[in-house]
C-alpha atoms as a PDB file:
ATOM      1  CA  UNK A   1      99.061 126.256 125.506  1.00  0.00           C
ATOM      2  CA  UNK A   2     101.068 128.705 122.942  1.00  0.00           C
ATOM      3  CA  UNK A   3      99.634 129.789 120.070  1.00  0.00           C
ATOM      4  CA  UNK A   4     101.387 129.783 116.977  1.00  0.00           C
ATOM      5  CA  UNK A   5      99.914 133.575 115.562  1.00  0.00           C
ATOM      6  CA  UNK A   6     101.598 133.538 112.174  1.00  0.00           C
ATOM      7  CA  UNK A   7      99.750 129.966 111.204  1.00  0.00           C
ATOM      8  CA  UNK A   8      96.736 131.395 112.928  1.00  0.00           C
ATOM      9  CA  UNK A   9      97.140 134.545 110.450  1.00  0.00           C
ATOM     10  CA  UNK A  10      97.475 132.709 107.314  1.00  0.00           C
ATOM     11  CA  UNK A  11      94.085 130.651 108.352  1.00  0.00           C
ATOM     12  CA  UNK A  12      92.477 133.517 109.515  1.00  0.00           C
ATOM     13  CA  UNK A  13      93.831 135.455 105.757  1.00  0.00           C
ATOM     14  CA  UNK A  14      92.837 132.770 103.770  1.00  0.00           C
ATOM     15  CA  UNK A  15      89.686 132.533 105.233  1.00  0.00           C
ATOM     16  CA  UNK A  16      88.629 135.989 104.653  1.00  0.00           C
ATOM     17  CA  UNK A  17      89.779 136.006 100.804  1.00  0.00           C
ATOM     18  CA  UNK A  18      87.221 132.404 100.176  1.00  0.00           C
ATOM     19  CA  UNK A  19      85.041 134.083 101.898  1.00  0.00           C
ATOM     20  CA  UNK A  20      84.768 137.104 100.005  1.00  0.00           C
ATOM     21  CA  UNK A  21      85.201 134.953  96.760  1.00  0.00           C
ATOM     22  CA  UNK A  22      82.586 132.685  97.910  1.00  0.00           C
ATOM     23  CA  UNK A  23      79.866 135.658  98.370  1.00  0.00           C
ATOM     24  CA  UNK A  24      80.995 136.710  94.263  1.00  0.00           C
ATOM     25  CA  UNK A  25      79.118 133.632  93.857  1.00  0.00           C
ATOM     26  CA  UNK A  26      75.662 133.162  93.320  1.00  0.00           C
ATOM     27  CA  UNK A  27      74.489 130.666  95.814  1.00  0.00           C
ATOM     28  CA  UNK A  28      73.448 127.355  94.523  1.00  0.00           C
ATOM     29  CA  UNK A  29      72.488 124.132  96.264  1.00  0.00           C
ATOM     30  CA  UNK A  30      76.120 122.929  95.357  1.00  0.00           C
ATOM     31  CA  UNK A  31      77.609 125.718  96.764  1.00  0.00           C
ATOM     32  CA  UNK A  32      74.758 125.745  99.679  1.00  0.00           C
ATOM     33  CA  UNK A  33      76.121 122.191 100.695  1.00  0.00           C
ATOM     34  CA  UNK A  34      79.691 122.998 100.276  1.00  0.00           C
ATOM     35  CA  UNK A  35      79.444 126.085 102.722  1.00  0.00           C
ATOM     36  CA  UNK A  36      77.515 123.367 105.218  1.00  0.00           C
ATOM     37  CA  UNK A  37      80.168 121.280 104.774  1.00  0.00           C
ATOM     38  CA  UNK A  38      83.304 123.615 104.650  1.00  0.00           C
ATOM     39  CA  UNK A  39      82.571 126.495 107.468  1.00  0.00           C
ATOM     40  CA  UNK A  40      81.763 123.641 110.548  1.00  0.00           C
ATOM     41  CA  UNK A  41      84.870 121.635 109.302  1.00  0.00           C
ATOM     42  CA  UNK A  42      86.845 125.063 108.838  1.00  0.00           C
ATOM     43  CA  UNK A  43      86.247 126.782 112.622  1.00  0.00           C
ATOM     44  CA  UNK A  44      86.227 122.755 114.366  1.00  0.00           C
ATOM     45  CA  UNK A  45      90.086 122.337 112.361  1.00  0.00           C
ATOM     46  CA  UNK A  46      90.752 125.621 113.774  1.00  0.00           C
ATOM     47  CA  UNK A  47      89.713 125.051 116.917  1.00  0.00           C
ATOM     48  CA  UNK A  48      92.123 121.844 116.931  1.00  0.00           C
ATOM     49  CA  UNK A  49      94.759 123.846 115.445  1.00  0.00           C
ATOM     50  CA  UNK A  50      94.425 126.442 118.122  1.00  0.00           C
ATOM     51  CA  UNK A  51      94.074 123.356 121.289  1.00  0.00           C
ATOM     52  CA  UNK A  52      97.004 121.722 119.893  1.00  0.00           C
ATOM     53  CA  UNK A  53      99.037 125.113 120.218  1.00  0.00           C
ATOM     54  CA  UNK A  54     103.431 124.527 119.742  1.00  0.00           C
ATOM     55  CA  UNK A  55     102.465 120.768 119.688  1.00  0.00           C
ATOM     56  CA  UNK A  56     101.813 121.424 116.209  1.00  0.00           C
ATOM     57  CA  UNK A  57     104.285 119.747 113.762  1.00  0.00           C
ATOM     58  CA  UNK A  58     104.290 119.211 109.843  1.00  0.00           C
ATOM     59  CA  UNK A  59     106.323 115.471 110.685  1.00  0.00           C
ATOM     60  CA  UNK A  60     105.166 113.285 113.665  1.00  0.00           C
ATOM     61  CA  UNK A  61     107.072 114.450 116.644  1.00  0.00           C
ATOM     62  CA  UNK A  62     106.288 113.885 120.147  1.00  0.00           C
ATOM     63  CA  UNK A  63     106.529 116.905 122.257  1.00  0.00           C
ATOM     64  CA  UNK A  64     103.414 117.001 124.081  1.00  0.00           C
ATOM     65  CA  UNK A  65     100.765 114.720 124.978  1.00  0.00           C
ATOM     66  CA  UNK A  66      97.257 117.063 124.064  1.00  0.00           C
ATOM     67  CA  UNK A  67      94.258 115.144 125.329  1.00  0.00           C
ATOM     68  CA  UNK A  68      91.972 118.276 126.273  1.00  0.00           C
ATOM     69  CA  UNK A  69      89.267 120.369 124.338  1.00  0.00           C
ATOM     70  CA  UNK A  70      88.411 118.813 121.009  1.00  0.00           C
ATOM     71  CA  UNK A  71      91.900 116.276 121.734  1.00  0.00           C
ATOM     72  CA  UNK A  72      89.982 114.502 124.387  1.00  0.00           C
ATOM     73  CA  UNK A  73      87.209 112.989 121.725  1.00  0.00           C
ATOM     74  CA  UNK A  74      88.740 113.196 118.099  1.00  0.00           C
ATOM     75  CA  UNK A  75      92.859 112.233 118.492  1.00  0.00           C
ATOM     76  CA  UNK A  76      93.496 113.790 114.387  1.00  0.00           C
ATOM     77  CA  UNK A  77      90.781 116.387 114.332  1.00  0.00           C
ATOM     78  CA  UNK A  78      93.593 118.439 112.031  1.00  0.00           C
ATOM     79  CA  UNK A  79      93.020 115.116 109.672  1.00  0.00           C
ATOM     80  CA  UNK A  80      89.759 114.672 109.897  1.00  0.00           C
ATOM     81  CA  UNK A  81      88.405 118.121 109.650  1.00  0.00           C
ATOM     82  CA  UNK A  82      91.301 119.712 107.332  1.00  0.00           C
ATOM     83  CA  UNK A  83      89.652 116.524 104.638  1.00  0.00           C
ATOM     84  CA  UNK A  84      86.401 117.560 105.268  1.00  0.00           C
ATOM     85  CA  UNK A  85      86.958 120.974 104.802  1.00  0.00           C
ATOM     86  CA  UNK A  86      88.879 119.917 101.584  1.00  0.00           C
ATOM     87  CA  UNK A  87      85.849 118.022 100.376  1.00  0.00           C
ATOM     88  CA  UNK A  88      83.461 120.981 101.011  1.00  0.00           C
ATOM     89  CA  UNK A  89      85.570 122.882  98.807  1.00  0.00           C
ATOM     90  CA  UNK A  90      84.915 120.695  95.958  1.00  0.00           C
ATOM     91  CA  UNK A  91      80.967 120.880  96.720  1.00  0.00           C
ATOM     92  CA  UNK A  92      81.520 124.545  96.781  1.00  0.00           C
ATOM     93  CA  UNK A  93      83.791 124.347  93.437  1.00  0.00           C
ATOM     94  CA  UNK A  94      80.293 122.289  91.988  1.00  0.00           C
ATOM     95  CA  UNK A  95      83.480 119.668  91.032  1.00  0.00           C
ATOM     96  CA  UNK A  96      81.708 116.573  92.295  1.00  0.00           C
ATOM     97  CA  UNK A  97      84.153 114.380  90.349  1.00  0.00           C
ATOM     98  CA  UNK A  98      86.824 116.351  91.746  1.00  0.00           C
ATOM     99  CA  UNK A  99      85.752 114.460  95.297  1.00  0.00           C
ATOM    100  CA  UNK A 100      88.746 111.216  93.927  1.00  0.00           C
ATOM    101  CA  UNK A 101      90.931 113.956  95.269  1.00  0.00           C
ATOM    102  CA  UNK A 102      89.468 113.488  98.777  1.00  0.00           C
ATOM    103  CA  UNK A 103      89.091 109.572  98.381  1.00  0.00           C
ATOM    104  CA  UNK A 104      93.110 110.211  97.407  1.00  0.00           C
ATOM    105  CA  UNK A 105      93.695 111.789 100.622  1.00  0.00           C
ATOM    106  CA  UNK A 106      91.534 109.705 103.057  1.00  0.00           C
ATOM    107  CA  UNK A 107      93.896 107.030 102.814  1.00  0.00           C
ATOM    108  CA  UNK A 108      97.737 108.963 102.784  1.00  0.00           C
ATOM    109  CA  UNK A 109      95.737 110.985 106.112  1.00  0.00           C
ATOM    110  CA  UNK A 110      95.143 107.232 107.525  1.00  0.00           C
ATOM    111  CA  UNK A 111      99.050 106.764 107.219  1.00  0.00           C
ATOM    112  CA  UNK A 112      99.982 110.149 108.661  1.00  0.00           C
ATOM    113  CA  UNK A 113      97.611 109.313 111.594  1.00  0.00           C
ATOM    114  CA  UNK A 114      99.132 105.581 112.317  1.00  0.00           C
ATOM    115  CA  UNK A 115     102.811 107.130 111.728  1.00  0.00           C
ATOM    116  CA  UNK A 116     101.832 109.818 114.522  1.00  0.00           C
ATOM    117  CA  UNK A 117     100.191 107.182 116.482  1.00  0.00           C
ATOM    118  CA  UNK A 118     103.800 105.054 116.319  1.00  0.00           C
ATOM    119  CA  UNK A 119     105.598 108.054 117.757  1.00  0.00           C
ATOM    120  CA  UNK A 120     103.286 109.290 120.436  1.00  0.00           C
ATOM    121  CA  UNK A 121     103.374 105.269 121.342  1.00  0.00           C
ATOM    122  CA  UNK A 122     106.861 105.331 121.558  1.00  0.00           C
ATOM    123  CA  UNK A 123     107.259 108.341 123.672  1.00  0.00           C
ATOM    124  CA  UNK A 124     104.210 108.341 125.812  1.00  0.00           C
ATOM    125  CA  UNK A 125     103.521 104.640 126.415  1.00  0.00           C
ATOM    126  CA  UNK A 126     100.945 103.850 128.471  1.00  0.00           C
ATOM    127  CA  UNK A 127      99.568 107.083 128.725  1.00  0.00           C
ATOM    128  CA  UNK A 128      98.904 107.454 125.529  1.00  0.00           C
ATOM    129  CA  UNK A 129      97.605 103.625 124.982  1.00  0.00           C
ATOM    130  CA  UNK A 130      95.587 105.064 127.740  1.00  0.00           C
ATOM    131  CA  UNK A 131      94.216 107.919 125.722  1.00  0.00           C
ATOM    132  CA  UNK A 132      94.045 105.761 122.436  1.00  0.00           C
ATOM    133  CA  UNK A 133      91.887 103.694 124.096  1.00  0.00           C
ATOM    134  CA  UNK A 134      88.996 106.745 125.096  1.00  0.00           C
ATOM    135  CA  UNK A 135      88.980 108.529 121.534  1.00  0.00           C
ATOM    136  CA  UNK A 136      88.014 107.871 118.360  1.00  0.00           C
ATOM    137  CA  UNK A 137      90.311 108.294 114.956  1.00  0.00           C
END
């Protein structure tokens, strides 16, 4: 596994600067639940990020096959946690209405996961049927 450090150091910047915003703050129960929400979903997507090393790719491509670490349960846990970190932020923001921004992206993340799924399918086969078959989302 290769780690992509200049994604890593954007992450790792951008987490530092909410997180010194976020402590500006006083703390709420909206912002309370938001942090719940946002810091699990924010180290678990950069976990992923960091398992799914050069596979990593902005349009579905199908380089490598990841099925270990966090891979081998959750087959999108970029999706899935990079949406709930999204809709922590908007607990955080105390935006609650701003949440039909995460119903918006549930869905076009649904797409980009089936699209993926298409291409992995194509290139993988049965292995990846296989894998499909043991994980969840």
């Amino acid at each position: 596994m290769k780690l992509n450090i200049g994604t890593l150091a954007v992450v790792l910047v951008a987490a530092f600067l909410f997180g010194k915003l976020a402590l500006s703050y006083p703390a709420t129960p909206w912002r309370i639940a938001g942090l719940a929400i946002a810091i699990p979903s924010f180290l678990l997507f950069l976990l992923a990020r960091i398992q799914l090393g050069r596979a990593f790719s902005v349009q579905a491509k199908a380089t490598t096959l990841v099925t270990a670490g966090i891979y081998s349960r959750i087959r999108n846990p970029i999706y899935l946690f990079g949406g709930l970190l999204v809709a922590g932020g908007i607990v955080w923001l105390q935006r609650p209405w701003w949440l039909l921004v995460f119903v918006a992206l549930v869905p076009l993340q649904i797409l980009r996961a089936r699209n993926e799924a298409r291409v992995l399918e194509a290139t993988f086969g049965e292995e990846y049927l296989k894998y499909r078959r043991r994980t969840w989302f």
